[in-house]
N, C-alpha and C. Protein backbone atom coordinates (compact mmCIF):
# COMPACT_ATOMS: atom_id res chain seq x y z
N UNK A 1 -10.94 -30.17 1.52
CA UNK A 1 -11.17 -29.19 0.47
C UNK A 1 -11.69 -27.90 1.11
N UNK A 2 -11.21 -26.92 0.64
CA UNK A 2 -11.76 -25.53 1.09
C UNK A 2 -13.28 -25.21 0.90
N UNK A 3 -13.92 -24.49 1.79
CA UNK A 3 -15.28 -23.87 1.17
C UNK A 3 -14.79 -23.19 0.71
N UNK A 4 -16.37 -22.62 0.09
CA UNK A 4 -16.37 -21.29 -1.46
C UNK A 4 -16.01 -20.12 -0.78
N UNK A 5 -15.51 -19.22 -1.58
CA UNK A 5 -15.16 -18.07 -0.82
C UNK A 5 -15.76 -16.79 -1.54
N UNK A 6 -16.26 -15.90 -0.63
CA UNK A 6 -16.88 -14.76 -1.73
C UNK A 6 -15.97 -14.24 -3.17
N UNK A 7 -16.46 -13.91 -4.19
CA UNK A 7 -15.53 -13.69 -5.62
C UNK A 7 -14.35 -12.54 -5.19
N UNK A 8 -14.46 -11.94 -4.49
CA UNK A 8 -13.70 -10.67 -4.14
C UNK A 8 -12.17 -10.74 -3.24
N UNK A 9 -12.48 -11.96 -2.96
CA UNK A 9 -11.20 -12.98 -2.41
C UNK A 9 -10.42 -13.58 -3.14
N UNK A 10 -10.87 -14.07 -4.70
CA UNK A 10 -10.39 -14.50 -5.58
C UNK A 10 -8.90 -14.29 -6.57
N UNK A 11 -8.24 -14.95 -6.62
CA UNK A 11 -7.16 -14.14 -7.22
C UNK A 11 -6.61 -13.96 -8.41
N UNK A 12 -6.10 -12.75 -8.58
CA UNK A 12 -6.28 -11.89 -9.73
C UNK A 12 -5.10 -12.12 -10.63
N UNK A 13 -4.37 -13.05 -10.45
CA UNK A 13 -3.05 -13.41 -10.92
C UNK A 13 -3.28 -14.50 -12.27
N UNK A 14 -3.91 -14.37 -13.15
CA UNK A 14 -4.00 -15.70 -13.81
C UNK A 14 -4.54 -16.97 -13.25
N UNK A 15 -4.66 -17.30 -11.73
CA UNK A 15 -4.85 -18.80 -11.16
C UNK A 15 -6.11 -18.85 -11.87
N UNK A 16 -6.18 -20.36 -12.21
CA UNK A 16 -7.70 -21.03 -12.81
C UNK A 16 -8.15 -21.58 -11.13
N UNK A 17 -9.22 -21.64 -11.11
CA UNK A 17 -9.64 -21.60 -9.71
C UNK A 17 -11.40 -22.31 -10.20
N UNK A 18 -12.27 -22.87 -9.09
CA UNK A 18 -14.01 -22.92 -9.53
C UNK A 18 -14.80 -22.05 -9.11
N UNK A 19 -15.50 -21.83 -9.94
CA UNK A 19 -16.23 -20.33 -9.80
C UNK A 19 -17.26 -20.58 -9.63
N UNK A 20 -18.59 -20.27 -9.36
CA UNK A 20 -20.09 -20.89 -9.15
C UNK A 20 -20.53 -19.68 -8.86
N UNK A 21 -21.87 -19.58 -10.35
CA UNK A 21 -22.43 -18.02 -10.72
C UNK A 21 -24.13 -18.46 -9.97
N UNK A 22 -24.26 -19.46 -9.30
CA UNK A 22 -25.37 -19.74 -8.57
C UNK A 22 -26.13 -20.80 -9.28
N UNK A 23 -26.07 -20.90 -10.72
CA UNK A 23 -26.41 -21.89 -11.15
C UNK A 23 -25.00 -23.11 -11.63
N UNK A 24 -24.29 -23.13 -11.90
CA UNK A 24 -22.92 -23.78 -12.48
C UNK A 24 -22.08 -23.55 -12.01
N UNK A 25 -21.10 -24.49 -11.88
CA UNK A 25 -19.65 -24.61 -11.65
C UNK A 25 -19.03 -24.98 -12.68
N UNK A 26 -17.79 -23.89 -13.02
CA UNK A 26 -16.80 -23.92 -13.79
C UNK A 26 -15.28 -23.46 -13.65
N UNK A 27 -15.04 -23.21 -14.41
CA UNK A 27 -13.22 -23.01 -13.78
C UNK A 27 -12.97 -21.76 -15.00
N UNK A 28 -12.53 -20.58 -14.11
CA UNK A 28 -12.62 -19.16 -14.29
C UNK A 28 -11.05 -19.04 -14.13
N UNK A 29 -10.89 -17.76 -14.35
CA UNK A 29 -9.60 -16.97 -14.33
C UNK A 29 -9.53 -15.42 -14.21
N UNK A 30 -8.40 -14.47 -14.20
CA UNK A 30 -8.75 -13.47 -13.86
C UNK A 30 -7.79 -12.95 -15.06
N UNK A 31 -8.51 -12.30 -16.25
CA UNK A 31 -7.65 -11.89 -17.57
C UNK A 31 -7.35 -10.39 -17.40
N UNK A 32 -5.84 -10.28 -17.13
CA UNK A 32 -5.66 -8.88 -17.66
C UNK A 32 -4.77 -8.59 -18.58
N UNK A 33 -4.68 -7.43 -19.17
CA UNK A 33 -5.71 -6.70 -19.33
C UNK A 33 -6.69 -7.33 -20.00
N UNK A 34 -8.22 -6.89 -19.80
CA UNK A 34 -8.96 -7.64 -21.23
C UNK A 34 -10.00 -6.42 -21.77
N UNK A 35 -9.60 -5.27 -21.35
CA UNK A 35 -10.19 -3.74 -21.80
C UNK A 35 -8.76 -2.67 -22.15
N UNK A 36 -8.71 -1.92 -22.99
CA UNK A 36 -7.82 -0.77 -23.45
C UNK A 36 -7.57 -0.61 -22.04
N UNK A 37 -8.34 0.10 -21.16
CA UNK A 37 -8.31 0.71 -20.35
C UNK A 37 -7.26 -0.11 -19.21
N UNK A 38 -6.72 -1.14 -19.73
CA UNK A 38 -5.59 -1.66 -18.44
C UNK A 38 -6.75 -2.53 -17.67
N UNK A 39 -7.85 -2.03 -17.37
CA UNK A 39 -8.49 -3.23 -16.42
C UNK A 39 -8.95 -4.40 -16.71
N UNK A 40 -9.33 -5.59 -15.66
CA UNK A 40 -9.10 -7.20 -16.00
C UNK A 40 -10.70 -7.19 -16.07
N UNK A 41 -10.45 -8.49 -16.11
CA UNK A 41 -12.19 -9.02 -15.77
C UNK A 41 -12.16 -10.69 -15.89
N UNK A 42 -13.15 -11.01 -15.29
CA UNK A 42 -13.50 -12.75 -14.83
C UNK A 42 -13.27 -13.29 -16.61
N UNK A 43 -12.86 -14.53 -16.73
CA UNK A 43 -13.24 -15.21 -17.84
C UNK A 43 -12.64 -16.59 -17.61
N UNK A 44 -13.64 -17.26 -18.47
CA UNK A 44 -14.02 -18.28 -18.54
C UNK A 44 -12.16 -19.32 -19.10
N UNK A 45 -12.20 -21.01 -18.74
CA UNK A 45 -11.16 -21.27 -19.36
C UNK A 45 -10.39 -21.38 -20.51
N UNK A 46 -11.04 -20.76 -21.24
CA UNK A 46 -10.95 -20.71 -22.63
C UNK A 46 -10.91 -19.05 -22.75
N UNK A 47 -10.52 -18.28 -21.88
CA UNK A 47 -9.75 -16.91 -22.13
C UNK A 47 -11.15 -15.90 -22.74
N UNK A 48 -12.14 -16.01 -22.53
CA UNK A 48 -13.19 -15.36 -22.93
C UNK A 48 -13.70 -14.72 -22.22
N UNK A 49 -14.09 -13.15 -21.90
CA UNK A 49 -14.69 -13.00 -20.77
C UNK A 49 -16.13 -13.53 -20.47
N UNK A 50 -16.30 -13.56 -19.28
CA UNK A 50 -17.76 -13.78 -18.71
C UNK A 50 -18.83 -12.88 -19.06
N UNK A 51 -20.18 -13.27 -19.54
CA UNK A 51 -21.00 -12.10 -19.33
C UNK A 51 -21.89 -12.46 -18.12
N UNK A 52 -21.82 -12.99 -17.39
CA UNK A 52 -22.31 -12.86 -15.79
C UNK A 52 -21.82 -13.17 -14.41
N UNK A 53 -22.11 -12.43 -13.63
CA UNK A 53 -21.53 -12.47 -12.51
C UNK A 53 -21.01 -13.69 -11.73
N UNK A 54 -19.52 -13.99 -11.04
CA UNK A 54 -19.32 -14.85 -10.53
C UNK A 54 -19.55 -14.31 -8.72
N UNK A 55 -20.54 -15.44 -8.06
CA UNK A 55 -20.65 -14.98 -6.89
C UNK A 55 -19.51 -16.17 -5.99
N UNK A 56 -18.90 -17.18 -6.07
CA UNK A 56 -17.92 -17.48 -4.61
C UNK A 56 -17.39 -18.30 -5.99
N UNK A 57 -15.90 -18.47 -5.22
CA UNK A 57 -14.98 -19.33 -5.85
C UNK A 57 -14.12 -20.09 -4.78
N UNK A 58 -13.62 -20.96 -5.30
CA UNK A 58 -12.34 -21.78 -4.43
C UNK A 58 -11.32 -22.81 -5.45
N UNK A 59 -10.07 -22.61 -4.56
CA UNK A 59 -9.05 -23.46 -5.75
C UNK A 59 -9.42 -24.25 -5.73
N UNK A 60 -8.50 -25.06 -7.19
CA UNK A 60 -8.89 -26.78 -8.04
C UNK A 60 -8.62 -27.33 -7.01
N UNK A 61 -8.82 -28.63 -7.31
CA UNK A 61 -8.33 -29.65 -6.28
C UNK A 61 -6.92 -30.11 -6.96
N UNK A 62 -6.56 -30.33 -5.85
CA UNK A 62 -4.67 -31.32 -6.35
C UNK A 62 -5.10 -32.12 -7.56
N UNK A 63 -4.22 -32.22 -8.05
CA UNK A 63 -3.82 -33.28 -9.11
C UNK A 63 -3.85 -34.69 -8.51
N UNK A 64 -4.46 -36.26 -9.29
CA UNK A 64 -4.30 -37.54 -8.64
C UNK A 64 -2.92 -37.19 -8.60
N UNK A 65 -2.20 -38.57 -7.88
CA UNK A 65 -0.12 -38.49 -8.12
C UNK A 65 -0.72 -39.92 -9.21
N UNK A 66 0.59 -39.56 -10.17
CA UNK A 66 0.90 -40.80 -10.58
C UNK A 66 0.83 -42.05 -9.99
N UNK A 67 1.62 -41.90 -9.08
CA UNK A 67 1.76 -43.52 -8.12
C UNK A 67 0.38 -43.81 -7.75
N UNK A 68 -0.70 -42.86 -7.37
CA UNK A 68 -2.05 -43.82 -6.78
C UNK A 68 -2.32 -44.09 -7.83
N UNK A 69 -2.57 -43.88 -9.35
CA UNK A 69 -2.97 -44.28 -10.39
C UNK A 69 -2.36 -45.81 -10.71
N UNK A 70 -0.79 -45.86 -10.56
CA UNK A 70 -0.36 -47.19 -11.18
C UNK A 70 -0.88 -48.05 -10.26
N UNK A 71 -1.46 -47.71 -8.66
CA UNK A 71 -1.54 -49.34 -7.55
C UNK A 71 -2.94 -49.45 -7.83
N UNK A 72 -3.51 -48.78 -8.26
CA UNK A 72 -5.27 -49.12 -8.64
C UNK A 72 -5.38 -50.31 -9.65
């Protein structure tokens, strides 16, 4: 698994990714537009923006596969 990476590395394309504001980990996104003005901003998975700062993020982890699920 990757370490965290500073927020500024993060990418700005829609990816849901984990975000960690120093106290919590959650799974963020990058909404644009989400101001008149054309510019984006952090929000939460549920399409809301954030009202506080996200300091490091890193992508989800893979998906289980099906197949390890059925030999368990």
């Amino acid at each position: 698994m990757p370490d965290w990476q500073p927020i500024d590395t993060a990418p700005k394309d829609g990816t849901n990714f984990l975000a960690w504001d120093g106290k919590r980990v959650f799974i963020a996104l990058w909404l644009v537009p989400s101001y008149a003005d054309g510019t984006g901003d952090w929000a939460d998975d549920g399409c809301r923006a954030l009202r506080f700062p996200i300091i490091r993020w890193m992508p989800l982890p893979d998906l289980p596969s099906v197949a390890a699920d059925s030999a368990a």
